[in-house]
N, C-alpha and C. Protein backbone atom coordinates (compact mmCIF):
# COMPACT_ATOMS: atom_id res chain seq x y z
N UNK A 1 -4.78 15.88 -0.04
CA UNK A 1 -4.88 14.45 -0.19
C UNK A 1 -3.50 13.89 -0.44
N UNK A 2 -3.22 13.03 0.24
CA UNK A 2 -2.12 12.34 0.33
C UNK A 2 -1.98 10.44 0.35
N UNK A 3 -0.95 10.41 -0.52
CA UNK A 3 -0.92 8.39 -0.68
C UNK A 3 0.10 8.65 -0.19
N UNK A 4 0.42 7.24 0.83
CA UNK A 4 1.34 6.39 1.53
C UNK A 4 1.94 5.16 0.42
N UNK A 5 3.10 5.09 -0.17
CA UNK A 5 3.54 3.71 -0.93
C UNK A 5 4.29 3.53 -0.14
N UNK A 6 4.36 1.88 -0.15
CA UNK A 6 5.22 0.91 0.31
C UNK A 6 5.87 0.08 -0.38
N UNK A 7 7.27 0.32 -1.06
CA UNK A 7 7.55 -0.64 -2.04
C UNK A 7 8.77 -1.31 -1.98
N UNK A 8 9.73 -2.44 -1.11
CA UNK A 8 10.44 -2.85 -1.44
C UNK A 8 11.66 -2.36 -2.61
N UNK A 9 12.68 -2.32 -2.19
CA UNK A 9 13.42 -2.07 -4.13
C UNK A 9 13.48 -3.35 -4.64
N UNK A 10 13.33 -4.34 -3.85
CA UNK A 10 13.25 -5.44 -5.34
C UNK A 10 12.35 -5.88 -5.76
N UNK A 11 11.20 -5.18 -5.38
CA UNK A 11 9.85 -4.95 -5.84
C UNK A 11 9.77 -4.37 -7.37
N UNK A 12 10.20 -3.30 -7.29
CA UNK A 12 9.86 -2.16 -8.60
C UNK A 12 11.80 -1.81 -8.32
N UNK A 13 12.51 -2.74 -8.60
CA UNK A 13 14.17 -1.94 -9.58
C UNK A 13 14.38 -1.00 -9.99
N UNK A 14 13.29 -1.03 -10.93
CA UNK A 14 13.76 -0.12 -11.66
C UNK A 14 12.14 1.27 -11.77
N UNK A 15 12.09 1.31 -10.62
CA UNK A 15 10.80 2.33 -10.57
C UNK A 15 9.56 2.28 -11.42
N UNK A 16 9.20 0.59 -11.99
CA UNK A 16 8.14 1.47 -12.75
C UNK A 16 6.99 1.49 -12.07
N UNK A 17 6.87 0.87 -11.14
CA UNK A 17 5.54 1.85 -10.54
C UNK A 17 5.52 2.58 -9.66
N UNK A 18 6.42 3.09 -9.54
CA UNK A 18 6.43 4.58 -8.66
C UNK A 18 5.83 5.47 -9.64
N UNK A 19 7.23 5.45 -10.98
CA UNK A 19 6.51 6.32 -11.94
C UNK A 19 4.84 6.64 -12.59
N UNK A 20 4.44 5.02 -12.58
CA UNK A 20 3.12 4.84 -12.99
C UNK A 20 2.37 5.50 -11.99
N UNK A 21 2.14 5.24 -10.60
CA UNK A 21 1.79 5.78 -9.59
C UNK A 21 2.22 7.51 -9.86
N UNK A 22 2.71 7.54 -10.15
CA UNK A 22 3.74 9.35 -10.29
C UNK A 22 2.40 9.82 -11.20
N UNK A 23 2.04 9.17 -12.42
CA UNK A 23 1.02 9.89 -13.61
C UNK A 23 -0.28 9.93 -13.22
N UNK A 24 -0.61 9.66 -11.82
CA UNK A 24 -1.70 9.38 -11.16
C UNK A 24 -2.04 10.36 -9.80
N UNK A 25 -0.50 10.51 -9.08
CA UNK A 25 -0.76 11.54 -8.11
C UNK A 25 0.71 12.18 -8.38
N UNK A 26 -0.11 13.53 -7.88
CA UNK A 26 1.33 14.14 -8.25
C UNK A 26 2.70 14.13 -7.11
N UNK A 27 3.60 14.09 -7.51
CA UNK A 27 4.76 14.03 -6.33
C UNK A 27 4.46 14.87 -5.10
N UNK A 28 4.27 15.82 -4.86
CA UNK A 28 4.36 16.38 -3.41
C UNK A 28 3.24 16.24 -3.03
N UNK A 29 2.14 15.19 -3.49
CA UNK A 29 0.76 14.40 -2.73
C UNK A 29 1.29 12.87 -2.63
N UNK A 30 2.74 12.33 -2.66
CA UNK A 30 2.94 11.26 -2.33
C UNK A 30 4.39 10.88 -1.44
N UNK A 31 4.06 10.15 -0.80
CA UNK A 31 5.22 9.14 -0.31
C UNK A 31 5.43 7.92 0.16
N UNK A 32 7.16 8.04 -0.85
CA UNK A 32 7.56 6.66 -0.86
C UNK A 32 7.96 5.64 -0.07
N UNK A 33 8.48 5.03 0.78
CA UNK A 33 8.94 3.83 1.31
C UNK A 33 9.09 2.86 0.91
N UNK A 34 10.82 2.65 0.81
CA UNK A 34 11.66 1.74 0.54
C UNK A 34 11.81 0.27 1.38
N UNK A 35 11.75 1.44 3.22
CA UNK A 35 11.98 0.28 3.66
C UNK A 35 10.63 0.49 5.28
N UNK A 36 10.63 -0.88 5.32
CA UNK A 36 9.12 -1.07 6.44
C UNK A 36 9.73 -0.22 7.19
N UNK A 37 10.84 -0.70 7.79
CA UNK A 37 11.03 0.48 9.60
C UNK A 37 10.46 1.68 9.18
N UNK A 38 11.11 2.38 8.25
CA UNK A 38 10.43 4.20 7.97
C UNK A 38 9.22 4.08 7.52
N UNK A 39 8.22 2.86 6.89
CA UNK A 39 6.82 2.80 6.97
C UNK A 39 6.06 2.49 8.16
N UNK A 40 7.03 1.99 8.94
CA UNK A 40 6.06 1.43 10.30
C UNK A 40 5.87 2.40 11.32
N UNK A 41 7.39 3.50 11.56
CA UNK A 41 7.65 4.39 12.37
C UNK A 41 6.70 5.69 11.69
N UNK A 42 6.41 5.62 10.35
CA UNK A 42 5.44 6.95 9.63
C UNK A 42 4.31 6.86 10.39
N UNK A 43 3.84 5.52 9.99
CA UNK A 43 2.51 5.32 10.69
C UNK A 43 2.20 5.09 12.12
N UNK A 44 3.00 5.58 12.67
CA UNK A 44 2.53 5.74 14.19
C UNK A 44 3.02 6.95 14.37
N UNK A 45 2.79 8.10 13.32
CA UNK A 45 2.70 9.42 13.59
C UNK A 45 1.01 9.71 12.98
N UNK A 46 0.57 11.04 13.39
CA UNK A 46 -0.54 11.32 13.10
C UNK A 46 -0.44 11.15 11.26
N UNK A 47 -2.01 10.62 11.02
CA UNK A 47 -2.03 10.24 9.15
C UNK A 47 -3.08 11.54 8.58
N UNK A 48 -2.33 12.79 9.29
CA UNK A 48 -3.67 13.72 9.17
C UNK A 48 -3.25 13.95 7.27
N UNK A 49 -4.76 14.00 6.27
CA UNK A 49 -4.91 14.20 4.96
C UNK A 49 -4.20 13.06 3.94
N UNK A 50 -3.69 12.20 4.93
CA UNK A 50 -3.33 10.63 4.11
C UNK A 50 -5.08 10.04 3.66
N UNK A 51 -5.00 9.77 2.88
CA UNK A 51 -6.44 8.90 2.53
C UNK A 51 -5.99 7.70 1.98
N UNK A 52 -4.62 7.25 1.13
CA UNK A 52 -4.89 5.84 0.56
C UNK A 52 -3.39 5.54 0.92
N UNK A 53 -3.35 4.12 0.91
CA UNK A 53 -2.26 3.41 1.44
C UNK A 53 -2.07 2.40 0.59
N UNK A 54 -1.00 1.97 -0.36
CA UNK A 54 -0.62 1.12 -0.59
C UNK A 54 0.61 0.09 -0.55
N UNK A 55 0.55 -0.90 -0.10
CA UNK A 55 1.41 -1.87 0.51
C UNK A 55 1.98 -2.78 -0.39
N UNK A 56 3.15 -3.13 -0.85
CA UNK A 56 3.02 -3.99 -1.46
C UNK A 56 4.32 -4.82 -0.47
N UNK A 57 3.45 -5.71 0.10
CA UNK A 57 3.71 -6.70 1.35
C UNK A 57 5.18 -7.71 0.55
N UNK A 58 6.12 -8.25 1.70
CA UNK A 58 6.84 -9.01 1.24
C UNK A 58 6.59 -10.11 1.76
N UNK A 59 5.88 -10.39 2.74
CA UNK A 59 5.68 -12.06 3.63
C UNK A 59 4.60 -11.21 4.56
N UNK A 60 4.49 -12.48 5.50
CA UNK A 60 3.65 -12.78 6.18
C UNK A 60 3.58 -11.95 7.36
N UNK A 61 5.23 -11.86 7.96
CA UNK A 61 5.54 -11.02 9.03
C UNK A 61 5.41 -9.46 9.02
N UNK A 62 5.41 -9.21 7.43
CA UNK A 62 5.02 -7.67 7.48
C UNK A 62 3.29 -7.77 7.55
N UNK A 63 2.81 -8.37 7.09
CA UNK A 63 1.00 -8.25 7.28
C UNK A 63 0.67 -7.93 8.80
N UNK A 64 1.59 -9.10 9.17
CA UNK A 64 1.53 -9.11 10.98
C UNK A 64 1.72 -8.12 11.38
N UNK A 65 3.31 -7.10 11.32
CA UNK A 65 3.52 -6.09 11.94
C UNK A 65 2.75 -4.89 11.40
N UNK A 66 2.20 -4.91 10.02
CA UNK A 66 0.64 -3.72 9.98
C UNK A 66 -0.76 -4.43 10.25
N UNK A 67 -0.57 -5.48 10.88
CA UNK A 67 -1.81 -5.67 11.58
C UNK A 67 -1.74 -4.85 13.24
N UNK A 68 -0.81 -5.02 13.97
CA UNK A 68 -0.28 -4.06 15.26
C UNK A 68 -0.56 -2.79 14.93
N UNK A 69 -0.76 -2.45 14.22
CA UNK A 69 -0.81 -0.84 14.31
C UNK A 69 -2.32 -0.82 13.11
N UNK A 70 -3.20 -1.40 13.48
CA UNK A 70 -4.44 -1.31 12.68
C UNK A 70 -5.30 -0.73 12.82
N UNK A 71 -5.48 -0.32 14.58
CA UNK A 71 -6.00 0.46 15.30
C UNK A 71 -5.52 2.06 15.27
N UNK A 72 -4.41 2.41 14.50
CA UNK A 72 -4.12 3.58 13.74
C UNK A 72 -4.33 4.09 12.05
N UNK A 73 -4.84 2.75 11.83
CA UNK A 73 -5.05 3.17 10.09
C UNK A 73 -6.75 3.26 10.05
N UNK A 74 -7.43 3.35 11.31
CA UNK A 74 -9.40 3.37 10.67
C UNK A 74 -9.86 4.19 9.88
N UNK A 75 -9.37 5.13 9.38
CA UNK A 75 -9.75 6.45 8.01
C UNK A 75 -9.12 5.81 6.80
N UNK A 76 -8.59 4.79 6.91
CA UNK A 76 -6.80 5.05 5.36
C UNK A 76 -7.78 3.61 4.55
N UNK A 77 -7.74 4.37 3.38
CA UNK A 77 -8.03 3.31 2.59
C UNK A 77 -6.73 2.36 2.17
N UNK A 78 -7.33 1.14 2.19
CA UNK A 78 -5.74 0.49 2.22
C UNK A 78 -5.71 -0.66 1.01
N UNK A 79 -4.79 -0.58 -0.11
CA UNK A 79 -4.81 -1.57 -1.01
C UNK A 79 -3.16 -2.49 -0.78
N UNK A 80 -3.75 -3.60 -0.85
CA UNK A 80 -2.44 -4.76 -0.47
C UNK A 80 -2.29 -5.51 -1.80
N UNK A 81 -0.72 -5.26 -2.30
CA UNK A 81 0.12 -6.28 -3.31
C UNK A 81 1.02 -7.45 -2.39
N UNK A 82 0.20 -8.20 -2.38
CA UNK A 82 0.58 -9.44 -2.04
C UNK A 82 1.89 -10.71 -2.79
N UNK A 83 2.92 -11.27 -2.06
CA UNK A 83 3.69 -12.12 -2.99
C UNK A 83 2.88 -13.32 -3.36
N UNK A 84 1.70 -13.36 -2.85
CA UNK A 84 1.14 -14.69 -3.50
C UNK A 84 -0.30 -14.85 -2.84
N UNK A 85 -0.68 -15.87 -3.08
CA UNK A 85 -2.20 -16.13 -3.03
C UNK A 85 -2.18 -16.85 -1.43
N UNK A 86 -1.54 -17.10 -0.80
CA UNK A 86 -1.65 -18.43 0.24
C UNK A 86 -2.51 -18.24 1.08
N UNK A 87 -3.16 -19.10 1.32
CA UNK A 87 -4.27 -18.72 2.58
C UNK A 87 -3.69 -17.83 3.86
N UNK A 88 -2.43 -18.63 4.13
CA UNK A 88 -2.05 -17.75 5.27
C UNK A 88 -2.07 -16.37 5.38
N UNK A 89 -1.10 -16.17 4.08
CA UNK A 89 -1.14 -14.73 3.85
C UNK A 89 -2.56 -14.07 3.67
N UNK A 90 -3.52 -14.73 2.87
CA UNK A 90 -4.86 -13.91 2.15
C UNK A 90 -5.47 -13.85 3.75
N UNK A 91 -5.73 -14.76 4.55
CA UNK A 91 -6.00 -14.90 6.11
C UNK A 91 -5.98 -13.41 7.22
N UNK A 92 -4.29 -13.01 6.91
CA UNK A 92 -3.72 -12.27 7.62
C UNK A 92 -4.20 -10.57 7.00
N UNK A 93 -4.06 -10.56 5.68
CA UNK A 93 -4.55 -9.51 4.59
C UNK A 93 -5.94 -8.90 4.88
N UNK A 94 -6.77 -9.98 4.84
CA UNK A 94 -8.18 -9.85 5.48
C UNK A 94 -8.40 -8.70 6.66
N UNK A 95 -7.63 -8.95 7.88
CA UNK A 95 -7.59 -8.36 8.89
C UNK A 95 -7.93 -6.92 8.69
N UNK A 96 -7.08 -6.65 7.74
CA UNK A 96 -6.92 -5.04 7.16
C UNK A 96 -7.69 -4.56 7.04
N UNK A 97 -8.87 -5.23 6.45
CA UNK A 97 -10.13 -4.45 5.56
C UNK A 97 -9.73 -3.73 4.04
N UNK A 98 -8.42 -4.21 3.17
CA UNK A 98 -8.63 -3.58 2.74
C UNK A 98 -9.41 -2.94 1.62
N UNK A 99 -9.21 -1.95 0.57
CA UNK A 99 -10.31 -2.10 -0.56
C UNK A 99 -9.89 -2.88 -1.83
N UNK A 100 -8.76 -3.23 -1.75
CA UNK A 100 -8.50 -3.61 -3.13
C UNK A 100 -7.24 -5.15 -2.37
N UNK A 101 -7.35 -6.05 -3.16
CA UNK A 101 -5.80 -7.19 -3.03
C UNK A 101 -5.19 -7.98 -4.69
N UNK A 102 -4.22 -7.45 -4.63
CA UNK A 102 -3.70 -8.52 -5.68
C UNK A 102 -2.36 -8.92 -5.27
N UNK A 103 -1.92 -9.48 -6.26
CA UNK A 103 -0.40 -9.91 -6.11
C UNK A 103 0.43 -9.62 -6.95
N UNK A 104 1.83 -9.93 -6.50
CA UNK A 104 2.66 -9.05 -7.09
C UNK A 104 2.82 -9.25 -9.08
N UNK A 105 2.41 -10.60 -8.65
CA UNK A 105 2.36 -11.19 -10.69
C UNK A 105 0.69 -10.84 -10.75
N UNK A 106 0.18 -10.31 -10.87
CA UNK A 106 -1.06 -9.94 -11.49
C UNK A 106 -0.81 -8.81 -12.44
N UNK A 107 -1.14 -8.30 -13.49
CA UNK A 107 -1.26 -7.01 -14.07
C UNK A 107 -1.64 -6.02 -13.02
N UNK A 108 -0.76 -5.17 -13.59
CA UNK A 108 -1.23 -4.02 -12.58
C UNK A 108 -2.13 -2.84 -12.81
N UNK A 109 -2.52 -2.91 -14.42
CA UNK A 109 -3.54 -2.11 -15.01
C UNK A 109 -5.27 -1.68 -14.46
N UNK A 110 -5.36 -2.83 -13.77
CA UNK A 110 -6.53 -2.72 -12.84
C UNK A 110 -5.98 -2.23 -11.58
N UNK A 111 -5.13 -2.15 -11.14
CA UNK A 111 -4.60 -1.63 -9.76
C UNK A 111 -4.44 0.10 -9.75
N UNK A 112 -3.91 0.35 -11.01
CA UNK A 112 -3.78 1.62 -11.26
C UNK A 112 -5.13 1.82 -11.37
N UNK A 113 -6.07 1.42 -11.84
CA UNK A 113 -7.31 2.06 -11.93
C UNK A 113 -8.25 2.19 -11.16
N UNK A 114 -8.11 1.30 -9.94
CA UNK A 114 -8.47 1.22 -8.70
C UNK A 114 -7.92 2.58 -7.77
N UNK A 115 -6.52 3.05 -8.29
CA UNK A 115 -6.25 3.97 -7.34
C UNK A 115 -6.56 5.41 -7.70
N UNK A 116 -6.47 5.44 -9.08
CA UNK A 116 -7.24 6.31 -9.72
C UNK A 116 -8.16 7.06 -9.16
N UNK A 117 -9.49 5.98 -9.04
CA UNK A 117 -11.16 5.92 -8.48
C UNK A 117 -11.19 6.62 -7.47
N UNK A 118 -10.24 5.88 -6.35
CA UNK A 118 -10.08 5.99 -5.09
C UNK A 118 -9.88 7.90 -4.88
N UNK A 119 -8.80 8.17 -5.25
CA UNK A 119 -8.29 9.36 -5.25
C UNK A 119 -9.28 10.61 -6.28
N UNK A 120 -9.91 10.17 -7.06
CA UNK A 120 -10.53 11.01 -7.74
C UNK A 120 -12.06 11.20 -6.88
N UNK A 121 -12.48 9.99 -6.19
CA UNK A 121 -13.60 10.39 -4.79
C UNK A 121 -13.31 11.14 -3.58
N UNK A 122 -12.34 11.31 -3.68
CA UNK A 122 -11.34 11.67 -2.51
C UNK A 122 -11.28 13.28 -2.77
């Protein structure tokens, strides 16, 4: 079992939720991404024993460019950290299916526990 993160560095600076994510799965059942190109180019390789995906989106245009390749994620459970609530964006998010959405100012204590779940059914 394997997670996919997607995290901006000026997302998490200073790593704390990699780490948090870290007390949840162990390192050589995860990987990171810093930056979309090496998340976009991952995922249009085979996602064989990936099960959860988490995104934490910077705009609109990245929803878009993992909406193009959506027709490669139908197994991946997919949770989206969103920069905000906007229809546009929540609109585009939708597409995904995924199981979980928040944003980037929400607590993330329910997010971790969401991925938890996920991975412990898994």
């Amino acid at each position: 079992m394997k997670v996919i993160l997607y995290i901006p560095p000026e997302r998490d600076p200073d790593n704390t939720y990699i780490k948090r994510l870290g007390e949840i799965v162990p390192s050589d059942c995860m990987r990171v991404f810093n930056r979309f190109e090496d998340l976009s180019k991952r995922l249009t390789e085979p996602l064989t024993g990936i099960v959860l995906a988490v995104f934490m989106i910077k705009n609109a245009k990245q929803i878009s460019q993992l909406l193009t390749m959506a027709p490669l994620l139908p197994e991946l459970c997919i949770i989206l950290v969103l920069p905000d609530r906007k229809k546009t964006i929540l609109d585009l998010a939708y597409k995904l299916f995924p199981r979980y959405i928040c944003t980037i100012d929400d607590r993330f204590d329910e997010l971790f526990e969401i991925i938890e779940k996920i991975i412990k059914a898994k």
